[in-house]
C-alpha atoms as a PDB file:
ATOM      1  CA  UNK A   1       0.000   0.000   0.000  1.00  0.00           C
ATOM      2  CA  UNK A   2       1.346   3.936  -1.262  1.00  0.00           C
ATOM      3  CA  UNK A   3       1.933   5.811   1.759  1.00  0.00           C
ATOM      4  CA  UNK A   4      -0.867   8.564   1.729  1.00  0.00           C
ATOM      5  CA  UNK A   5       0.713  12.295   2.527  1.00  0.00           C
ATOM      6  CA  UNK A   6      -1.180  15.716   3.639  1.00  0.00           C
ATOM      7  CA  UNK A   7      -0.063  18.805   3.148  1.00  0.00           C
ATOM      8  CA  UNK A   8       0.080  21.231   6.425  1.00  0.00           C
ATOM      9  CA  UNK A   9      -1.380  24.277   7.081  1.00  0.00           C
ATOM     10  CA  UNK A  10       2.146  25.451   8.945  1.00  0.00           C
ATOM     11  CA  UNK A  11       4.383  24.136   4.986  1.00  0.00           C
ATOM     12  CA  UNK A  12       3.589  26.934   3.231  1.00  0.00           C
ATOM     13  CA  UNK A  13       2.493  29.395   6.251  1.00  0.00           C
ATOM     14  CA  UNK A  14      -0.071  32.084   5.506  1.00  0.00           C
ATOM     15  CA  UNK A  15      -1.746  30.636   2.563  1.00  0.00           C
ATOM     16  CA  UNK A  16      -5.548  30.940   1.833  1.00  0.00           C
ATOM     17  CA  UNK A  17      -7.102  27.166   2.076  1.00  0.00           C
ATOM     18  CA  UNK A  18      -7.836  27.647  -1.663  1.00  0.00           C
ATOM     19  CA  UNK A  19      -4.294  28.374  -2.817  1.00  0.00           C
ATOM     20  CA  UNK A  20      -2.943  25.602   0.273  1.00  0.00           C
ATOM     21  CA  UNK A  21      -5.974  23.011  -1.950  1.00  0.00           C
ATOM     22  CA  UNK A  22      -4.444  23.884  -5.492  1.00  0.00           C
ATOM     23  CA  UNK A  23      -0.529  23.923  -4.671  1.00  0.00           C
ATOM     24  CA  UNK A  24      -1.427  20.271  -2.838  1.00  0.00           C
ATOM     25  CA  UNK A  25      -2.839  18.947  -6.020  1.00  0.00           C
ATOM     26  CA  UNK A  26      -0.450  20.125  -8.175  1.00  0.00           C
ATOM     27  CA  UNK A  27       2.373  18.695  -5.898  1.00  0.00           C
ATOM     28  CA  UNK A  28       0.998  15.103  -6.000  1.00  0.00           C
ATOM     29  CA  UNK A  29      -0.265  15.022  -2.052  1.00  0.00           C
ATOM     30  CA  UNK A  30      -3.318  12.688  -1.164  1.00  0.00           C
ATOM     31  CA  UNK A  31      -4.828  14.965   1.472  1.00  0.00           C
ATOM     32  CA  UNK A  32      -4.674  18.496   2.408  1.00  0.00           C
ATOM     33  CA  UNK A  33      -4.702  19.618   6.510  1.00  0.00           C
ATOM     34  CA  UNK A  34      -6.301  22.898   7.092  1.00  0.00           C
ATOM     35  CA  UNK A  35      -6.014  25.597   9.632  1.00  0.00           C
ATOM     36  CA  UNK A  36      -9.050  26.623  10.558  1.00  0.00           C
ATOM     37  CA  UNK A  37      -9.409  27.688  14.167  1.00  0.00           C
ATOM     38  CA  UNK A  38      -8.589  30.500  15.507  1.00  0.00           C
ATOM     39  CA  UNK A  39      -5.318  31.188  16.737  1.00  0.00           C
ATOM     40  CA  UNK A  40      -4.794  34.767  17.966  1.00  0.00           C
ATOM     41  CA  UNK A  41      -1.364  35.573  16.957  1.00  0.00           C
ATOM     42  CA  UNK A  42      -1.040  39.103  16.347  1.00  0.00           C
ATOM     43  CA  UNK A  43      -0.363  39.104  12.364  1.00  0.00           C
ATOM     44  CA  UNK A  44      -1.350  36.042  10.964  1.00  0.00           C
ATOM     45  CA  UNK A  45      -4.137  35.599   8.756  1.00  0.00           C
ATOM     46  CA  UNK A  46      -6.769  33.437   9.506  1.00  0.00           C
ATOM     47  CA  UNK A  47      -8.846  31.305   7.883  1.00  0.00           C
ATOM     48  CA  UNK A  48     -12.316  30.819   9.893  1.00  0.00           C
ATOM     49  CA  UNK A  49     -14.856  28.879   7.520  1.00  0.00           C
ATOM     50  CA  UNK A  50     -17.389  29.383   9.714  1.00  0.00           C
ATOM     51  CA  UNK A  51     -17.311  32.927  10.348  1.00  0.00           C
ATOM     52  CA  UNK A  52     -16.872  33.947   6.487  1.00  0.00           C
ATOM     53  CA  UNK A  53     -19.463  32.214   4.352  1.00  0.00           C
ATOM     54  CA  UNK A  54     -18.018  33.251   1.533  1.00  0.00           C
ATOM     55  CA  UNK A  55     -14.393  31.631   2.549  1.00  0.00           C
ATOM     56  CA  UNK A  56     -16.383  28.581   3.068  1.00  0.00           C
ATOM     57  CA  UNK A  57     -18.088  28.450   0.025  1.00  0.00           C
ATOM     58  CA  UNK A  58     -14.689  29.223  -1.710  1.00  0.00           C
ATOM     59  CA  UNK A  59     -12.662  26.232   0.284  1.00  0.00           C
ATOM     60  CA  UNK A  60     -15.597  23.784  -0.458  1.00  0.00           C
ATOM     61  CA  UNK A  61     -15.564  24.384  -4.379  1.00  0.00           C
ATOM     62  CA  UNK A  62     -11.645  24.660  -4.245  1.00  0.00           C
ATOM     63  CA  UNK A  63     -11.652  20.904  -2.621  1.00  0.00           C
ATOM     64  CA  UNK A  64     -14.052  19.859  -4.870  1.00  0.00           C
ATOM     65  CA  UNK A  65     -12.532  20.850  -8.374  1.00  0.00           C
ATOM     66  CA  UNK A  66      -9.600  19.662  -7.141  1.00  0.00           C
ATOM     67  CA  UNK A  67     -10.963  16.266  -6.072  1.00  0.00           C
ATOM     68  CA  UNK A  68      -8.698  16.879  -2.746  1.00  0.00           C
ATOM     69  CA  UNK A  69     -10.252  15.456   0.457  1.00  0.00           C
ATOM     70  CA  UNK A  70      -9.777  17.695   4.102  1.00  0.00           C
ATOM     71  CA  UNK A  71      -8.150  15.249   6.589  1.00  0.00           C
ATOM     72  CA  UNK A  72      -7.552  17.575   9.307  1.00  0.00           C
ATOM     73  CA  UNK A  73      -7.647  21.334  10.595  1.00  0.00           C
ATOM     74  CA  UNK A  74      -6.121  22.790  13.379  1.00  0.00           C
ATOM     75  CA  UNK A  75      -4.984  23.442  16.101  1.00  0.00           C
ATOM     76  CA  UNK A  76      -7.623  23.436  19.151  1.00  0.00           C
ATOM     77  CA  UNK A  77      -5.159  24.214  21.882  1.00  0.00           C
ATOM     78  CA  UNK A  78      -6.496  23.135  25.666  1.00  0.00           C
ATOM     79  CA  UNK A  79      -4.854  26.459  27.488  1.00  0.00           C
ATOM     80  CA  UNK A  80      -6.377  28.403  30.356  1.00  0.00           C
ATOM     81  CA  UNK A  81      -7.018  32.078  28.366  1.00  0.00           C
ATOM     82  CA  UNK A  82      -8.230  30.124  25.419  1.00  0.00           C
ATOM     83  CA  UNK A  83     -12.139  29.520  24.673  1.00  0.00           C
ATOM     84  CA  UNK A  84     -13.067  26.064  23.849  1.00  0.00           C
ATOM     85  CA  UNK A  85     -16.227  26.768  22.322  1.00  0.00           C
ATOM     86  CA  UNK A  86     -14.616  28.823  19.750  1.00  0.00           C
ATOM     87  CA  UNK A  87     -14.087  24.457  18.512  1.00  0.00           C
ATOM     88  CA  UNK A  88     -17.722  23.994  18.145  1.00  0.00           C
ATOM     89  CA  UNK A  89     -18.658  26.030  15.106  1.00  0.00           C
ATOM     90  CA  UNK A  90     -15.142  25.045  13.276  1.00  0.00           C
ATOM     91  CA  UNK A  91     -15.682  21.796  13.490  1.00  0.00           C
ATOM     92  CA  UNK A  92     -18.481  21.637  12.569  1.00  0.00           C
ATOM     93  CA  UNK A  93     -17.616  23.018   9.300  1.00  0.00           C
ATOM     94  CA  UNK A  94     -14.770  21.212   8.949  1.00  0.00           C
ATOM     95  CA  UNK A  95     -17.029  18.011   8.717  1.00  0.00           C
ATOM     96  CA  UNK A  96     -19.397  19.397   6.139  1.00  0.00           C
ATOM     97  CA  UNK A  97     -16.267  19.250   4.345  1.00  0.00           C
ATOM     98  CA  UNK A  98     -15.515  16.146   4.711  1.00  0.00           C
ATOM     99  CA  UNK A  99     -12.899  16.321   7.235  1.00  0.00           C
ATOM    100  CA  UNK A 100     -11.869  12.809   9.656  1.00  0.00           C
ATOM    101  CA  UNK A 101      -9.434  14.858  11.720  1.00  0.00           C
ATOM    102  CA  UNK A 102      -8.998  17.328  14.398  1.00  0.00           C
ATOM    103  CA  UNK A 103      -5.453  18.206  15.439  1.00  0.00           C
ATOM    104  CA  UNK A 104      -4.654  19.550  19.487  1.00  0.00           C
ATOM    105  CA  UNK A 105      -2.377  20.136  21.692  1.00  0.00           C
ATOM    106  CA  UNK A 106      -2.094  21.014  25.251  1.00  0.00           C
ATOM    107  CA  UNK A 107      -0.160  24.443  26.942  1.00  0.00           C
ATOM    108  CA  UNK A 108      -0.470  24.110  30.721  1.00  0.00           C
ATOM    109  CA  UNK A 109       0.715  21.894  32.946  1.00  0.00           C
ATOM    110  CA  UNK A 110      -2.755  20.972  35.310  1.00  0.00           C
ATOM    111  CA  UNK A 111      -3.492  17.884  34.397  1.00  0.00           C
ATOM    112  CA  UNK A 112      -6.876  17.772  35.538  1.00  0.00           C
ATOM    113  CA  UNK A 113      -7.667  20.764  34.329  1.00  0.00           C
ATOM    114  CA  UNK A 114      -6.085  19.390  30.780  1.00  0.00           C
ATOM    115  CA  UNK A 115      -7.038  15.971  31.235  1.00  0.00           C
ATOM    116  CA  UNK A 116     -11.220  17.515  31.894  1.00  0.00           C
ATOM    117  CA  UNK A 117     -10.702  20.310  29.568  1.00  0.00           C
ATOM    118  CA  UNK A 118      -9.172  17.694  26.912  1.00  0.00           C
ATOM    119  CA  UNK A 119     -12.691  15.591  27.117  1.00  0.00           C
ATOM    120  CA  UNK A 120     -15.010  18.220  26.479  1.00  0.00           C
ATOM    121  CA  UNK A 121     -12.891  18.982  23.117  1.00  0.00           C
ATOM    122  CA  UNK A 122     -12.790  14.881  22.459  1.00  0.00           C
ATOM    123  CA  UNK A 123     -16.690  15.235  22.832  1.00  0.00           C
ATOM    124  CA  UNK A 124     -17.418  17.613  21.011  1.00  0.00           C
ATOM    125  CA  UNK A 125     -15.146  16.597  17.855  1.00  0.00           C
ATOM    126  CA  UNK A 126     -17.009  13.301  18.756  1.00  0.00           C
ATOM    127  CA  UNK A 127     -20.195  14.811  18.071  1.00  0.00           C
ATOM    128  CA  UNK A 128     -19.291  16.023  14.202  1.00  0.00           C
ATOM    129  CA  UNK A 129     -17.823  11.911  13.571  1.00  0.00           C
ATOM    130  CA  UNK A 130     -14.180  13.688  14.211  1.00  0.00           C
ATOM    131  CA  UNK A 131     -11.398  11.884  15.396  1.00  0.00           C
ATOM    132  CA  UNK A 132      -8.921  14.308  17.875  1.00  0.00           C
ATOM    133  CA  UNK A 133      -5.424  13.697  17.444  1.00  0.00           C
ATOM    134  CA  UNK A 134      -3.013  15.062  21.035  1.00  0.00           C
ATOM    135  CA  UNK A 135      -0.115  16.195  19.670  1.00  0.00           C
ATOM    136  CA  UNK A 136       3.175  16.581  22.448  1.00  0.00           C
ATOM    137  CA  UNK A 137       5.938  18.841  22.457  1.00  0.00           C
ATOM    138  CA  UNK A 138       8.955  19.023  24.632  1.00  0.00           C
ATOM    139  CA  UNK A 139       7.822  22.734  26.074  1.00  0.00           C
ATOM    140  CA  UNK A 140       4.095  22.176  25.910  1.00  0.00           C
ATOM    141  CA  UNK A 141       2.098  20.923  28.619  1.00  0.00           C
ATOM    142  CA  UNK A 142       1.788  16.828  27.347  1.00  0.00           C
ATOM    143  CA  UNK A 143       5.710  17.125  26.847  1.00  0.00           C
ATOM    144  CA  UNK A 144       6.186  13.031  25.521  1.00  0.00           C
ATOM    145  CA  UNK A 145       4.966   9.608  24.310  1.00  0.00           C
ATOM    146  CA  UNK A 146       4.846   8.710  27.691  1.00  0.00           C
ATOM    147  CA  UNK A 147       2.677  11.615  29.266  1.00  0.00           C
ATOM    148  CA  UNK A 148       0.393  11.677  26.001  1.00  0.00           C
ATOM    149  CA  UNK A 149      -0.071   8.034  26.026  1.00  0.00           C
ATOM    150  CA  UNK A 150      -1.601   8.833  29.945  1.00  0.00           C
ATOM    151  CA  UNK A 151      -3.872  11.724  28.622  1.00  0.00           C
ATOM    152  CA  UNK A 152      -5.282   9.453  26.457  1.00  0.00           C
ATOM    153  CA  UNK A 153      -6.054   6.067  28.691  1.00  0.00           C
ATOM    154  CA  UNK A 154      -7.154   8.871  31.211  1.00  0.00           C
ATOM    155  CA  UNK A 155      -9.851   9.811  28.428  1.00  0.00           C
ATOM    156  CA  UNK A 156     -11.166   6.887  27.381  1.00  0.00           C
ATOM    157  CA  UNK A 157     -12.748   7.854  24.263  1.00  0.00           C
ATOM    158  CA  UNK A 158     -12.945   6.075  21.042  1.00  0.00           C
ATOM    159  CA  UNK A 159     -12.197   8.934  19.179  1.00  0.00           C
ATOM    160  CA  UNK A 160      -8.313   9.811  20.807  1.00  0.00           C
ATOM    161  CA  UNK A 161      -5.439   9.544  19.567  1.00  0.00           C
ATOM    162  CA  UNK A 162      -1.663  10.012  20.581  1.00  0.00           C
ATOM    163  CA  UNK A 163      -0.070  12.222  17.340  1.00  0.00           C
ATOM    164  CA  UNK A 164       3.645  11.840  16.941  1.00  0.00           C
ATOM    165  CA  UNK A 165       4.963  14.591  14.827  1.00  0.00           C
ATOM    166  CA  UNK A 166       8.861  13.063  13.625  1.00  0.00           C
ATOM    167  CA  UNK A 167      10.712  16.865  15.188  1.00  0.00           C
ATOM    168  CA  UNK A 168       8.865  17.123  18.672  1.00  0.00           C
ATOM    169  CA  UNK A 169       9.240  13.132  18.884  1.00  0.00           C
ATOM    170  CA  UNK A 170      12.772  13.179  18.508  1.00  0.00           C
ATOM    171  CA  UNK A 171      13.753  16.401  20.935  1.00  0.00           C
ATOM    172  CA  UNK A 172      11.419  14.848  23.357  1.00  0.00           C
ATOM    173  CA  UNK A 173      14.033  11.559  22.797  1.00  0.00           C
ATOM    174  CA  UNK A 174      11.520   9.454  21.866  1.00  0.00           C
ATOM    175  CA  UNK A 175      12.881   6.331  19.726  1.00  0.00           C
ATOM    176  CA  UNK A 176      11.836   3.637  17.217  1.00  0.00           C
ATOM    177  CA  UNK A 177      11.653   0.770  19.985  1.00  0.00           C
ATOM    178  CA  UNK A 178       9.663   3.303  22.354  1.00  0.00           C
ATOM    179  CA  UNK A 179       6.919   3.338  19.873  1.00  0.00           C
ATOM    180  CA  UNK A 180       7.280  -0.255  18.483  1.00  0.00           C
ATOM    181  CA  UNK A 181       6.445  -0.886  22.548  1.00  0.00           C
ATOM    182  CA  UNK A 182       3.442   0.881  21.845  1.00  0.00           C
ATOM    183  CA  UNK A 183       0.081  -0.864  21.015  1.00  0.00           C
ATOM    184  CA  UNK A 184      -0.998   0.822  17.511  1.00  0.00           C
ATOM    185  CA  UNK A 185      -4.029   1.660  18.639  1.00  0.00           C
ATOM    186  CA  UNK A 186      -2.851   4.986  20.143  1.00  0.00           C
ATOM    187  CA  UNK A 187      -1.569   6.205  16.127  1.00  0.00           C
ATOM    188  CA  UNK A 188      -3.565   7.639  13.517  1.00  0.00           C
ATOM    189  CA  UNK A 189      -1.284  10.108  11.253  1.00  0.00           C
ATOM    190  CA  UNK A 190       2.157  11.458  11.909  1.00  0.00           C
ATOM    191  CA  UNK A 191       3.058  15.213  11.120  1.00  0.00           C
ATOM    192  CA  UNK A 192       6.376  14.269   9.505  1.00  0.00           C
ATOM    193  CA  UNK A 193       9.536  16.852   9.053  1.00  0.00           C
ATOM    194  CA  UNK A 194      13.636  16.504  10.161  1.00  0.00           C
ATOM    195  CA  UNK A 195      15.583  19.214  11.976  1.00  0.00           C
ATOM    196  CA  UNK A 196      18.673  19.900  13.571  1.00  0.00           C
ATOM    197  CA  UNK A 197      19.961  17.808  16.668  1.00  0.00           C
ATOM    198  CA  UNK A 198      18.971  20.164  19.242  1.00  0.00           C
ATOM    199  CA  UNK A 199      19.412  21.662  22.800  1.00  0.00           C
ATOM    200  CA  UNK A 200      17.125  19.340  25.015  1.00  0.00           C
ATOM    201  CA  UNK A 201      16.213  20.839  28.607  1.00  0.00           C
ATOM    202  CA  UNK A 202      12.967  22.257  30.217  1.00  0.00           C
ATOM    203  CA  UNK A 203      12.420  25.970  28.810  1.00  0.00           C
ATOM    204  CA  UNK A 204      10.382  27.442  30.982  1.00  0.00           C
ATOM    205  CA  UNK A 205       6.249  27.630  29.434  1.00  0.00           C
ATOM    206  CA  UNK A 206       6.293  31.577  29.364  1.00  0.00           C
ATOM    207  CA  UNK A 207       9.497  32.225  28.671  1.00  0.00           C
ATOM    208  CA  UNK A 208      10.563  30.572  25.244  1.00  0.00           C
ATOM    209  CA  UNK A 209      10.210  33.478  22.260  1.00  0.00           C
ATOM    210  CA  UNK A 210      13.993  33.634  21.949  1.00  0.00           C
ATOM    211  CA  UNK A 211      14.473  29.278  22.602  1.00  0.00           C
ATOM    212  CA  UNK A 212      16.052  27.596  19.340  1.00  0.00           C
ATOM    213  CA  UNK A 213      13.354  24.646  19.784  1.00  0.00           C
ATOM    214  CA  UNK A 214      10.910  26.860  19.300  1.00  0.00           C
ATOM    215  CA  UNK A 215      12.647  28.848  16.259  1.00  0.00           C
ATOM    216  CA  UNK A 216      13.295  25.426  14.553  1.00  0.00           C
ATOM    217  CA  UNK A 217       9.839  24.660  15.442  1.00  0.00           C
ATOM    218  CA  UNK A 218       7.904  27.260  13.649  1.00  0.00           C
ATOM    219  CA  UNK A 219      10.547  28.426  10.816  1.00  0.00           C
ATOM    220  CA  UNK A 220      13.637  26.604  10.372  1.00  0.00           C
ATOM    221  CA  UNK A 221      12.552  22.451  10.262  1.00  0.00           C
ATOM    222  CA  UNK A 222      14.611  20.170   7.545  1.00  0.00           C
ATOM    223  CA  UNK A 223      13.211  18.192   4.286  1.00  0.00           C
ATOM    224  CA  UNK A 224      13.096  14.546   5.413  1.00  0.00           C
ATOM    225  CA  UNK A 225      16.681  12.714   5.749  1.00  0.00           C
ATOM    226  CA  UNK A 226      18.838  16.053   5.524  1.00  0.00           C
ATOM    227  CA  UNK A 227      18.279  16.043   9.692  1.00  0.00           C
ATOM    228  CA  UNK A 228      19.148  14.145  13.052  1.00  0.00           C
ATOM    229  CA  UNK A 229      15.827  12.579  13.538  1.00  0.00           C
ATOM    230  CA  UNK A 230      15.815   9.088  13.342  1.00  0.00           C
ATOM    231  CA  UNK A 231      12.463   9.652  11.297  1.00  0.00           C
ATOM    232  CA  UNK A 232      12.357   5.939   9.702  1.00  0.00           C
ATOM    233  CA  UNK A 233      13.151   4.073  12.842  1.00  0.00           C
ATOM    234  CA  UNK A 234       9.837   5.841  14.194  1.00  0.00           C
ATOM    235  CA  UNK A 235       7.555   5.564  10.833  1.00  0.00           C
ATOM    236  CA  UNK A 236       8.288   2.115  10.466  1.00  0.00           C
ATOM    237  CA  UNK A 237       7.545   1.715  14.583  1.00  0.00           C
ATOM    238  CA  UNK A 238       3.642   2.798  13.954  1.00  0.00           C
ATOM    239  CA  UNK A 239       1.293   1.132  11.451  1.00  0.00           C
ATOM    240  CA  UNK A 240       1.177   2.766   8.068  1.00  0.00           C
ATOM    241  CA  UNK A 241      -1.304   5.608   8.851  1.00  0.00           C
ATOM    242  CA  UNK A 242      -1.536   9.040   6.839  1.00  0.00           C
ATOM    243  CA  UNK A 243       1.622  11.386   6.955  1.00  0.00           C
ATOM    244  CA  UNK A 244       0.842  14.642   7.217  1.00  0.00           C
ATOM    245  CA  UNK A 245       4.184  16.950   6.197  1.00  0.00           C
ATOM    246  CA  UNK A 246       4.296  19.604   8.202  1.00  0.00           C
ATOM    247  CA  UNK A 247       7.487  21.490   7.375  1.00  0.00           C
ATOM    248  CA  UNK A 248       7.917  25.381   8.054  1.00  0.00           C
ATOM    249  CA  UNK A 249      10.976  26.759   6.267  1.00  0.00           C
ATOM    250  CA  UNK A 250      11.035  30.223   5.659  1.00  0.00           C
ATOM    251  CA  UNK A 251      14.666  30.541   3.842  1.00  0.00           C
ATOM    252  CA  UNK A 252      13.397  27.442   1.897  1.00  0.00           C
ATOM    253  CA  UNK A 253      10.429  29.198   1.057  1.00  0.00           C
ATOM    254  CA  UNK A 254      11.995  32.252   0.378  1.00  0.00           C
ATOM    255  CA  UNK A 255      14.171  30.234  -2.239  1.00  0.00           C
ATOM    256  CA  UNK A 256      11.796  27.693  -3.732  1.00  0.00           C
ATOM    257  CA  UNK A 257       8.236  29.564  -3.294  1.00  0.00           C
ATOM    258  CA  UNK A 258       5.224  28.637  -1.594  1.00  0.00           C
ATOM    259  CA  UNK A 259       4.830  25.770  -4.554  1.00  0.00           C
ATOM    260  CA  UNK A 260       8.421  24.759  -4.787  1.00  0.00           C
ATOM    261  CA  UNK A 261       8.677  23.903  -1.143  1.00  0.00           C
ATOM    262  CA  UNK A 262       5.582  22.268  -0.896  1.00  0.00           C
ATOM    263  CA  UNK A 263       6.933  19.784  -3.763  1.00  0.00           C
ATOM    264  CA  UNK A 264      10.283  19.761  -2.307  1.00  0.00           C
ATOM    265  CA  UNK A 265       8.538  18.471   0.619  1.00  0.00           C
ATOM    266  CA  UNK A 266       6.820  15.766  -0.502  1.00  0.00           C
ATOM    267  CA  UNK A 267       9.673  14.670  -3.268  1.00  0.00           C
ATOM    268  CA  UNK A 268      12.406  14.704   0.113  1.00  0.00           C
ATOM    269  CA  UNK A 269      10.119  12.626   1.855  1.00  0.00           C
ATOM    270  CA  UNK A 270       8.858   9.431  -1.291  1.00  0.00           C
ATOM    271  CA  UNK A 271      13.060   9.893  -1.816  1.00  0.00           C
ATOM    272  CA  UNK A 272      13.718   8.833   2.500  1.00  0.00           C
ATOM    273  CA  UNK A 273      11.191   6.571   2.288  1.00  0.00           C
ATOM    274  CA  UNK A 274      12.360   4.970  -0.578  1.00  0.00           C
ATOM    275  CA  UNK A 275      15.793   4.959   0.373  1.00  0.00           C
ATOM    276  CA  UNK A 276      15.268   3.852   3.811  1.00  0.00           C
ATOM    277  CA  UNK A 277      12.706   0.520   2.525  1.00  0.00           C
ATOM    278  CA  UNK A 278      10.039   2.206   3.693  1.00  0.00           C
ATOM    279  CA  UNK A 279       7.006   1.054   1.048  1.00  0.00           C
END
């Protein structure tokens, strides 16, 4: 079976779902992953379907004459000055679109306020038939396999999922036998990218704007194999689930265009996977 590959919201940064749609097509990608929920960060567009019928309407007949399914959109973040309910109304138009996928991630370090919080966002993507993938991150608040692996038993919902993205995985020093050990239920796509072996450590939650994780994080991560991250050890530890690239490089971008680095993307990665007997 062809390995199946999304193309990220956070790939080509700042692009309107049409444009992300057409460049994914193009490209040769199977799915495209959406941002859709709001993220307050001062500057950045946003791309709220269902507060802009029009937008909507657009995204819908974009996906459509491009015969490219929605897997996922992002990110609904469990954090204490953030609004859950803004969820409600996004996902719900994320699954008129066809959409399987909700991607999350938690920023504080309560865990029963997370672990609650967590199940009223696992209900309510339950309610639209979405599945809610908890993503971890060495500086978040669910910082590794371990912890996420917990949030998830502690849930107990059909519809949960651990998501392992191939950067935060490998600076959180998770490895290949760590998720072989790992019953396959917990997996249902990866967010794939390489990067630079990194500083580990325990930046402080509030405190991280200037942190090179974080830099690497958001601008700087690597085309698959040109990195540190032993990235086929862990694809070939979890079943062969959707691969969503997720790969923000700004002096790539710069280079290559929004287009170019989208393909580069997705070329680097068949390339790894060929080269590393991944089928």
């Amino acid at each position: 079976m062809a390995r199946k590959f999304s193309l990220a919201y956070l790939t080509i940064p700042g692009v309107n779902p049409m444009e992300q749609i057409k460049i994914a097509k193009e490209v040769g990608y199977d799915f495209v992953s959406l941002r859709t929920i709001p993220m307050h960060l001062p500057g950045e567009p946003e791309f709220l379907l269902d507060r802009d019928p029009a937008l909507f309407e657009a995204t819908k007949a974009a996906l459509k004459e491009y015969d490219m399914p929605l897997m996922d959109i992002e990110l609904a973040r469990i954090r204490p000055d953030l609004d859950i309910n803004e969820y409600k109304p996004a996902f719900e138009k994320a699954a008129e679109l066809g959409a399987t996928d909700v991607l999350g991630s938690v920023w504080t370090r309560d865990k029963a306020w997370y672990t609650e919080t967590a199940g009223k966002v696992a209900d309510m993507a339950k309610e639209f038939g979405l599945k809610y993938n908890i993503e971890f991150l060495p500086w978040a608040g669910v910082r590794n396999l371990q912890e996420d692996i917990s949030l998830v038993d502690a849930l107990g919902r059909d519809n949960v999922y651990v998501m392992v993205d191939t950067l935060h995985a490998g600076r959180a020093g998770v490895s290949g036998a760590e998720l072989a050990r790992t019953p396959r239920k917990y997996f249902n796509f990866i967010h794939l990218c390489d990067g630079p072996a990194g500083p580990d450590g325990d930046p402080v939650l509030d405190n991280i704007k200037d942190d090179l994780m974080l830099y690497t994080a958001r601008e700087a991560r690597y085309y698959p194999g040109e990195g540190a991250m032993p990235i086929a050890e862990m694809v070939k530890a979890m079943p062969e689930i959707p691969l969503s690239i997720e790969l923000p490089n700004l002096k790539e971008i710069a280079a290559r265009g929004m287009k170019g680095h989208a393909a580069r993307c997705l070329e680097t990665a068949k390339a790894y996977f060929k080269a590393n007997g991944i089928e």
